[in-house]
C-alpha atoms as a PDB file:
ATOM      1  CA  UNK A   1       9.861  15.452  33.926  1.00  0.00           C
ATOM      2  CA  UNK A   2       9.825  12.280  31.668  1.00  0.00           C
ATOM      3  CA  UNK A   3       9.548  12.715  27.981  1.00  0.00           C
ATOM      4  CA  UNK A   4       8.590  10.073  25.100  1.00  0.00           C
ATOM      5  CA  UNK A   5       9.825  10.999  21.604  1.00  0.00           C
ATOM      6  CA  UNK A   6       8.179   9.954  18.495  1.00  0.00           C
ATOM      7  CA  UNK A   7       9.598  10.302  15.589  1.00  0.00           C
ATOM      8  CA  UNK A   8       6.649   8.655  13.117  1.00  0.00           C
ATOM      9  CA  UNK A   9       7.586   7.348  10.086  1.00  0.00           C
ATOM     10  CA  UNK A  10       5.536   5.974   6.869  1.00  0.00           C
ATOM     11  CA  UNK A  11       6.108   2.051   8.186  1.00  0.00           C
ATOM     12  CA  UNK A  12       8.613   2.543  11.107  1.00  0.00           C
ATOM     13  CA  UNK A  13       8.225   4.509  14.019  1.00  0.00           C
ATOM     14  CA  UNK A  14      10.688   5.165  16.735  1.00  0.00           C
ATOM     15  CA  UNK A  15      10.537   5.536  20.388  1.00  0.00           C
ATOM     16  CA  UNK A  16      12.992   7.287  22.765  1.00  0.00           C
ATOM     17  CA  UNK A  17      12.949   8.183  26.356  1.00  0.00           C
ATOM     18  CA  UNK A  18      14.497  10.941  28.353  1.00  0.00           C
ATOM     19  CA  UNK A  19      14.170  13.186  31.386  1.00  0.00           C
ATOM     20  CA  UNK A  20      14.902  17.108  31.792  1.00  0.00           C
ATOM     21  CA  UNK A  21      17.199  16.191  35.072  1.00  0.00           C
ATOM     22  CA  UNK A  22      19.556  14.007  33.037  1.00  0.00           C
ATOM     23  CA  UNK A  23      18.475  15.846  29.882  1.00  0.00           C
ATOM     24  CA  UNK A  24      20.160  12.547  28.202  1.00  0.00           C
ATOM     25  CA  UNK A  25      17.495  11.058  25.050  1.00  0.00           C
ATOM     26  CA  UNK A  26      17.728   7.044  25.150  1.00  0.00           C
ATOM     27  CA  UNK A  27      16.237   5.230  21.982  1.00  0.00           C
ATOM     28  CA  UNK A  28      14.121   2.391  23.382  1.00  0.00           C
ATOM     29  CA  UNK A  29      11.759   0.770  20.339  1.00  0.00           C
ATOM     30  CA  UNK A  30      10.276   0.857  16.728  1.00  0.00           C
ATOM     31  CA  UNK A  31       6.757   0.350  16.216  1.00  0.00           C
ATOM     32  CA  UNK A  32       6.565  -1.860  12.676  1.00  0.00           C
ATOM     33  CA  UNK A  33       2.577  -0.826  11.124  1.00  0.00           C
ATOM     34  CA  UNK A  34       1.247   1.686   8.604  1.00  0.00           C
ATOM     35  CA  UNK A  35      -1.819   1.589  10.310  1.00  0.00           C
ATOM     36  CA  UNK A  36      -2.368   4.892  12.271  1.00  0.00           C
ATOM     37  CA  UNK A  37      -4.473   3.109  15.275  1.00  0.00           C
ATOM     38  CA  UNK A  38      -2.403   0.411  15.386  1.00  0.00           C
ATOM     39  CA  UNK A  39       0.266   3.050  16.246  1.00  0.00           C
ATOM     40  CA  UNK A  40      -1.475   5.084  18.616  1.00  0.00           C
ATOM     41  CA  UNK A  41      -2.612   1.715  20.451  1.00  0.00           C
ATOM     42  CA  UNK A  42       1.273   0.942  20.602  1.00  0.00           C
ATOM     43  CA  UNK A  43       2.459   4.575  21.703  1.00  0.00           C
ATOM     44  CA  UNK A  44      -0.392   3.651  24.675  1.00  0.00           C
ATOM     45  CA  UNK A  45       0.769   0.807  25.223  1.00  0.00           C
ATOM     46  CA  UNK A  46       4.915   2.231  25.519  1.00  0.00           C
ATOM     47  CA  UNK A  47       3.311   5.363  27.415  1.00  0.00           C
ATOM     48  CA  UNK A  48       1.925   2.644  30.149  1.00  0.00           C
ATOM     49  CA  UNK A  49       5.074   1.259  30.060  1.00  0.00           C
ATOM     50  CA  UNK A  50       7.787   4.188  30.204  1.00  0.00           C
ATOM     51  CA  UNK A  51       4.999   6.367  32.291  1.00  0.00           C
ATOM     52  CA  UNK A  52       6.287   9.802  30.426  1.00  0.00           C
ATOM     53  CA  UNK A  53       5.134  12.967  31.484  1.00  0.00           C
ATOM     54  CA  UNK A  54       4.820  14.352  28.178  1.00  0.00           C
ATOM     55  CA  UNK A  55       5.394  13.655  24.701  1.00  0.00           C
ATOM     56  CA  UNK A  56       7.382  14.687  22.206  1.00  0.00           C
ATOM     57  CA  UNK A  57       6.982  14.322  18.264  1.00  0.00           C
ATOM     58  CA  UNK A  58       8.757  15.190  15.297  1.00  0.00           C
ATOM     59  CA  UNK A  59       7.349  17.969  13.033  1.00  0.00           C
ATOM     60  CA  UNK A  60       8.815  16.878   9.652  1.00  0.00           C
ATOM     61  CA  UNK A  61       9.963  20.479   7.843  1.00  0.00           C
ATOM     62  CA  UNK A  62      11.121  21.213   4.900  1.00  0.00           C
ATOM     63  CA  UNK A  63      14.572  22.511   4.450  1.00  0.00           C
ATOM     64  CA  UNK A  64      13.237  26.021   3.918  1.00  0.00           C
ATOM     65  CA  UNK A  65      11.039  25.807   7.378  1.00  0.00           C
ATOM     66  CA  UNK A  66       7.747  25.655   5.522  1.00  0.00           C
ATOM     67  CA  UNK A  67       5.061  23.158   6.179  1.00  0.00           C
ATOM     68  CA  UNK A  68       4.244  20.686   3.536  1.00  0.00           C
ATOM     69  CA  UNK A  69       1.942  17.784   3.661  1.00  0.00           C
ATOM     70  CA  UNK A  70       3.954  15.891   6.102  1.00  0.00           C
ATOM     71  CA  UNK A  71       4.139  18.874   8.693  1.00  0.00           C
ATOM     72  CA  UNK A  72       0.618  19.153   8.784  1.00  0.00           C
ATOM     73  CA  UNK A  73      -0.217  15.748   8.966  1.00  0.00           C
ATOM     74  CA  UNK A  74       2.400  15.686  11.968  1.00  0.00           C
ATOM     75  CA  UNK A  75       0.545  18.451  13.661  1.00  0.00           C
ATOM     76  CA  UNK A  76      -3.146  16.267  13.438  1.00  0.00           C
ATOM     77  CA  UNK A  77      -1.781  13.474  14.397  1.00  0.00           C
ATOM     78  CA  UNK A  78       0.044  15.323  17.839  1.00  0.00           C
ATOM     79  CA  UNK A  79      -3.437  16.381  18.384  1.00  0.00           C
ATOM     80  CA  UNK A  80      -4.927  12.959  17.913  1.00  0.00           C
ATOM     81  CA  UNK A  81      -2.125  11.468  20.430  1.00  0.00           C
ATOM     82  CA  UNK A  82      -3.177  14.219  22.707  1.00  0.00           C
ATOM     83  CA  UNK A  83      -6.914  13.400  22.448  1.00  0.00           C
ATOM     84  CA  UNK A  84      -6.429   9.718  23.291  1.00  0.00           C
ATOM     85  CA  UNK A  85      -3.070   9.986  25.810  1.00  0.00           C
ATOM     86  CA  UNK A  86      -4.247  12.916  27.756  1.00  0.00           C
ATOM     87  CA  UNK A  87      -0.369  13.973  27.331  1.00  0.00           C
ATOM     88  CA  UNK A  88       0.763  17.410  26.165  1.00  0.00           C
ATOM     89  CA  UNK A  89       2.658  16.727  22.949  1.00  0.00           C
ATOM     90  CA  UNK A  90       4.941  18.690  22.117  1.00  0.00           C
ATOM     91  CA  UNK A  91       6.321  19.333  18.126  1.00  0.00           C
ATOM     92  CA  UNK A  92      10.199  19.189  17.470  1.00  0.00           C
ATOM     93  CA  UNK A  93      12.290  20.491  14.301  1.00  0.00           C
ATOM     94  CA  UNK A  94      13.011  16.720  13.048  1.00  0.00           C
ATOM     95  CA  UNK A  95      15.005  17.820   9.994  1.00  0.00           C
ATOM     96  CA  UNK A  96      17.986  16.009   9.549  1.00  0.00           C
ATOM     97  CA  UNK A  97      17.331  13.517  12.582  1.00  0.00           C
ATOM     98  CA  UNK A  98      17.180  10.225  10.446  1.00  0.00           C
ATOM     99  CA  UNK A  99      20.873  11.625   8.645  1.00  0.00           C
ATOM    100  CA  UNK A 100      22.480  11.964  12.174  1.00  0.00           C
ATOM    101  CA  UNK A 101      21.160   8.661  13.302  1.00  0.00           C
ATOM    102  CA  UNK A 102      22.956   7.368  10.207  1.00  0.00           C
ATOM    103  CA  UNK A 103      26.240   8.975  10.253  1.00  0.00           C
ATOM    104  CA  UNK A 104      26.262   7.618  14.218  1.00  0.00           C
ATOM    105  CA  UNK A 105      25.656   3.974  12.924  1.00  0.00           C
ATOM    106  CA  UNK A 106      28.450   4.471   9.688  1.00  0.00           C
ATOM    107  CA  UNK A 107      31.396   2.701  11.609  1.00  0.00           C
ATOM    108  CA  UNK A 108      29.887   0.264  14.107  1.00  0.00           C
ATOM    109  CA  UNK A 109      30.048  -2.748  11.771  1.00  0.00           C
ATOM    110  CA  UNK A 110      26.461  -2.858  12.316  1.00  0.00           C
ATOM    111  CA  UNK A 111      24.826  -5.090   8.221  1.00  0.00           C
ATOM    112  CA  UNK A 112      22.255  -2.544   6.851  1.00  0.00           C
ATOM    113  CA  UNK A 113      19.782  -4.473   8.412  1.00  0.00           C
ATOM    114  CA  UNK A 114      20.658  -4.332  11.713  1.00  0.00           C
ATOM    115  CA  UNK A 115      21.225  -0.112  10.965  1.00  0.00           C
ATOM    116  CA  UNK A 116      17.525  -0.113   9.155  1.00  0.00           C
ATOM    117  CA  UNK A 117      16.408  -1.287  12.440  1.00  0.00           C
ATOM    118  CA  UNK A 118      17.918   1.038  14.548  1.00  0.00           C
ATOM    119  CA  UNK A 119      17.596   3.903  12.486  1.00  0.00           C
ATOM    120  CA  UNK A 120      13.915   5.073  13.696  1.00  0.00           C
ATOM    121  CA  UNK A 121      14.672   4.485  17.329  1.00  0.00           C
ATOM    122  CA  UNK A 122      18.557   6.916  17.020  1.00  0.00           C
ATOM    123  CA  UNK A 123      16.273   9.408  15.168  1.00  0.00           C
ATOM    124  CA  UNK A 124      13.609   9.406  17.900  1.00  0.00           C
ATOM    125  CA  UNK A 125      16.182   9.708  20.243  1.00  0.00           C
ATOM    126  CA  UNK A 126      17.847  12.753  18.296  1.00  0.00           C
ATOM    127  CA  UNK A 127      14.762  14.423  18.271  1.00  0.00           C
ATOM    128  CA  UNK A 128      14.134  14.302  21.924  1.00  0.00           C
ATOM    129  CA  UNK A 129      17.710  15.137  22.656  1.00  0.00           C
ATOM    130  CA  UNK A 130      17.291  18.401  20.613  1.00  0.00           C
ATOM    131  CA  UNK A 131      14.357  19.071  22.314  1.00  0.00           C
ATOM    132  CA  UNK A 132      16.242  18.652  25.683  1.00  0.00           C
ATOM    133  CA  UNK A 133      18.883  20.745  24.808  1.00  0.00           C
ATOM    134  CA  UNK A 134      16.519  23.651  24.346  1.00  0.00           C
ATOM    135  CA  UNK A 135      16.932  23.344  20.490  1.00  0.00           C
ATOM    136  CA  UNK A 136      14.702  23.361  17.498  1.00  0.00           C
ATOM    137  CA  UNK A 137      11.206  23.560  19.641  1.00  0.00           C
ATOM    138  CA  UNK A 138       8.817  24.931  16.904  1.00  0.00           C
ATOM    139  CA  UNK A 139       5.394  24.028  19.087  1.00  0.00           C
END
């Protein structure tokens, strides 16, 4: 089965890619908009392109695994992408996914530029990597 992470952000959003065979997450893209249908027209649009199975988001919890504002908001807008894809989405711990995309970047030379716009995509990819590995599923 073919997965496509999300891992939504307030202006960036990144896209990964991976398979339960392989059960190896890929980072592919970041969507650049605010705008909430501008993003689910691009996840579309990457979903016709990457032909996923299912999709995978990141459920932003705090560090005390409550829900705040950005949890729930996750959790309408899986069942928004759901509505329009068709595709089971599927919510993953995300704590700690944007720090570990980070400390992967820290010695590749990379100007914080070129890290900033990497970051979203590594994250996505984290995200989708725990939820290969079996770890961190909260849906």
């Amino acid at each position: 089965m073919m997965y496509l992470a999300i891992d939504r952000g307030g202006k960036r959003t990144g896209l990964a890619v991976g398979d339960d065979v392989l059960k190896l997450a890929s980072p592919v893209d970041v969507i650049h908009t605010a705008n909430e249908q501008e993003l689910i027209r691009q996840i579309i649009q990457a979903i016709d392109e990457q032909m996923p199975d299912e999709l995978v988001l990141g459920l932003p919890l705090n560090m005390d695994d409550s829900e705040g504002p950005a949890a729930k908001a996750a959790r309408v807008f899986a069942d928004k992408l759901s509505q329009k894809t068709g595709k089971v989405v599927h919510l993953v711990d995300e704590r700690l996914s944007s720090y570990h995309a980070d400390q992967l970047m820290s010695q590749t030379g990379l100007t914080h530029g070129q890290k900033k716009a990497r970051r979203d995509a590594l994250a996505a990819a984290n995200i989708l990597q725990a939820f290969l590995d079996g770890i961190s599923e909260v849906d």
